[in-house]
C-alpha atoms as a PDB file:
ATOM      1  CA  UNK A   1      11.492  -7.750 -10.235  1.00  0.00           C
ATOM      2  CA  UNK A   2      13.992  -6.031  -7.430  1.00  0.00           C
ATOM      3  CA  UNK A   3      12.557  -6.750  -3.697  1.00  0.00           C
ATOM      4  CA  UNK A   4      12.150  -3.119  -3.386  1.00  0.00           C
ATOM      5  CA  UNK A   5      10.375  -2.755  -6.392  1.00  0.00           C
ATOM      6  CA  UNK A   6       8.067  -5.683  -5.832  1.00  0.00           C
ATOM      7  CA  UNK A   7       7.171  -3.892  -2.462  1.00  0.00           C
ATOM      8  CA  UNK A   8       6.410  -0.659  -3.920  1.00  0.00           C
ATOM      9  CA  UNK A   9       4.176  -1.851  -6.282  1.00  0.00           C
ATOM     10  CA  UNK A  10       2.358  -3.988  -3.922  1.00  0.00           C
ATOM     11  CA  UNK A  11       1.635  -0.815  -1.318  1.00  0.00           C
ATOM     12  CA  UNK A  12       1.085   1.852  -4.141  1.00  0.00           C
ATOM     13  CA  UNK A  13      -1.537  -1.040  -5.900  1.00  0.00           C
ATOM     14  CA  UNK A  14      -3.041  -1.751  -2.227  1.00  0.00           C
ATOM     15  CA  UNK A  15      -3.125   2.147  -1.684  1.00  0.00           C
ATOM     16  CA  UNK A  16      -5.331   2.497  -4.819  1.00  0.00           C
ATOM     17  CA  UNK A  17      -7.777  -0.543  -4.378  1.00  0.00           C
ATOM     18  CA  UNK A  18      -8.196   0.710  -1.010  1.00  0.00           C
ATOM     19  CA  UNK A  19      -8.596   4.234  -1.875  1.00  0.00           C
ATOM     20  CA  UNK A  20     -11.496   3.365  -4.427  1.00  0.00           C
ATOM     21  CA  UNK A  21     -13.221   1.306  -2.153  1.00  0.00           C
ATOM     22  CA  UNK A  22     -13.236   3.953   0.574  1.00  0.00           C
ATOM     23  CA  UNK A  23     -11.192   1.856   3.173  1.00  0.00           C
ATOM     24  CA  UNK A  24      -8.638   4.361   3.919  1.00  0.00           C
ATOM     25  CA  UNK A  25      -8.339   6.013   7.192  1.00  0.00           C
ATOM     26  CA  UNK A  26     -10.177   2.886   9.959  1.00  0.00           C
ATOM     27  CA  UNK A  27      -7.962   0.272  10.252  1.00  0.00           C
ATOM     28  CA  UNK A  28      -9.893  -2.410  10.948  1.00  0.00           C
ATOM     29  CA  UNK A  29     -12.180  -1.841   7.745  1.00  0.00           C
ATOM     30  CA  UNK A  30      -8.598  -1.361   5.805  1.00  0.00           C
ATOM     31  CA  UNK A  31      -7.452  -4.425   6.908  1.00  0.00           C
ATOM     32  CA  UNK A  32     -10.698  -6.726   6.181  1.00  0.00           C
ATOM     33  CA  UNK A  33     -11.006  -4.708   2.979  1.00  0.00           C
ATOM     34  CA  UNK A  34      -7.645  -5.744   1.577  1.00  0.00           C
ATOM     35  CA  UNK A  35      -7.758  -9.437   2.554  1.00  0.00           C
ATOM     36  CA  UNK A  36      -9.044 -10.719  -0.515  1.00  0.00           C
ATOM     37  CA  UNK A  37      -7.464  -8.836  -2.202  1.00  0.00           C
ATOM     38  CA  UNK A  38      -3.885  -9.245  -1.097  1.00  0.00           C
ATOM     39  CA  UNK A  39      -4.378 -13.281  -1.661  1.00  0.00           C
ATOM     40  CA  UNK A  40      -5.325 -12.953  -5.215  1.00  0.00           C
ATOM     41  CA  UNK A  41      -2.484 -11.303  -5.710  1.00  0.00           C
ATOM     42  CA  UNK A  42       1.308 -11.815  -6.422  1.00  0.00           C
ATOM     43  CA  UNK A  43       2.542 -10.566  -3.680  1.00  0.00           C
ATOM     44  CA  UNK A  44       1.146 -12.452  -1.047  1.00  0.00           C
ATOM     45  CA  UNK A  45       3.930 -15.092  -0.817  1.00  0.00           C
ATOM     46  CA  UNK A  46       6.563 -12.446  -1.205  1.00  0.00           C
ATOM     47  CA  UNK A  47       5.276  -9.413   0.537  1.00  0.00           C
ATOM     48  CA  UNK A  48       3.832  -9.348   4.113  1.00  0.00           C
ATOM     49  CA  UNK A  49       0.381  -8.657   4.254  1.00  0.00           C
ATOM     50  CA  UNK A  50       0.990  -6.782   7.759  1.00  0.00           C
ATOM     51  CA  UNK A  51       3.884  -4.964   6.075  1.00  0.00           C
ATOM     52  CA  UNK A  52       1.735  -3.772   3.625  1.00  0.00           C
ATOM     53  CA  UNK A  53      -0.815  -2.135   6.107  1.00  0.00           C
ATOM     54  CA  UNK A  54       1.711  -0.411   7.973  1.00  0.00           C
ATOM     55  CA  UNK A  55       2.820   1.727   5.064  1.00  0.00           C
ATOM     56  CA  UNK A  56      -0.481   2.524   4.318  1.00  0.00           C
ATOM     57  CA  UNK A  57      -1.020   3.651   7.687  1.00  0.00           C
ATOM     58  CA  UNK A  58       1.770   6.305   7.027  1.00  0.00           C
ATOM     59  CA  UNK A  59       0.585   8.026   4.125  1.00  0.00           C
ATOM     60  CA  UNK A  60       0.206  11.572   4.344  1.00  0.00           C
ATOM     61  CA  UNK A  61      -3.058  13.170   5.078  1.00  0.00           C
ATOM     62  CA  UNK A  62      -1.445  16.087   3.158  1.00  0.00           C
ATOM     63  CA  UNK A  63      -3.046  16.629  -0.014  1.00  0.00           C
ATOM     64  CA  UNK A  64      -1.493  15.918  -3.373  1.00  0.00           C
ATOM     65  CA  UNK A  65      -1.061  12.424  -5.058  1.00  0.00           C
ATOM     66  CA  UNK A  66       1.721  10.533  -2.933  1.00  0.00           C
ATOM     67  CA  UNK A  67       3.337   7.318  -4.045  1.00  0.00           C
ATOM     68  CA  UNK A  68       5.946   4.344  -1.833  1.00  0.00           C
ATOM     69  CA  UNK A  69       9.429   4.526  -3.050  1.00  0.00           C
ATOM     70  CA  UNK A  70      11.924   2.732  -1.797  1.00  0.00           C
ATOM     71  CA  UNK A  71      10.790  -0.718  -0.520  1.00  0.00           C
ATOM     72  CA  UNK A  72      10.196  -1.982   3.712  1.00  0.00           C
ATOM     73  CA  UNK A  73      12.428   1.222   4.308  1.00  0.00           C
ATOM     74  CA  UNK A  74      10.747   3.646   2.239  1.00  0.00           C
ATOM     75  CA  UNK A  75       8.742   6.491   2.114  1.00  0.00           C
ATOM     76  CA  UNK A  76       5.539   7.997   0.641  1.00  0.00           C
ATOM     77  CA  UNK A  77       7.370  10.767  -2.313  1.00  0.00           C
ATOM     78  CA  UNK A  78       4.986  13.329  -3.500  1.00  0.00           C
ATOM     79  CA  UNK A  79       4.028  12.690  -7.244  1.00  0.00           C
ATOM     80  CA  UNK A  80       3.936  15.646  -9.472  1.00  0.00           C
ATOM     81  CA  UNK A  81       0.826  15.445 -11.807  1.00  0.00           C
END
């Protein structure tokens, strides 16, 4: 899988773990949240965990579904449903 791929599905994956376990929108409780997580995962040797956080922390409060395209130098893209 492309770097930039790999990084998009390792925010937009975070994004919805986090988003069913309520930890969006405190930091702290994000980042203790997602922990686990991110270690049982694939992307922890490839993707930086901090990384990660940071483009969650730039999602849109805008409402709408919103999804990470275009890896570390990406953007949330509105998804049309």
């Amino acid at each position: 899988m492309p770097r930039d791929a790999l990084f998009d599905a390792a925010v937009n994956r975070a994004h919805t773990y986090a988003a069913r376990l309520g930890l969006l929108g405190a930091p702290e409780r994000l980042r203790a949240g997602l922990e686990l997580w991110y270690l049982k995962t694939r992307f922890a040797y490839r993707v930086p965990f901090d990384d990660v956080l940071d483009a969650l922390a730039r999602h849109p409060a805008a409402e709408g579904r919103y999804a990470w395209v275009g890896g570390r130098a990406g953007g949330w893209r509105r998804v049309d449903a």
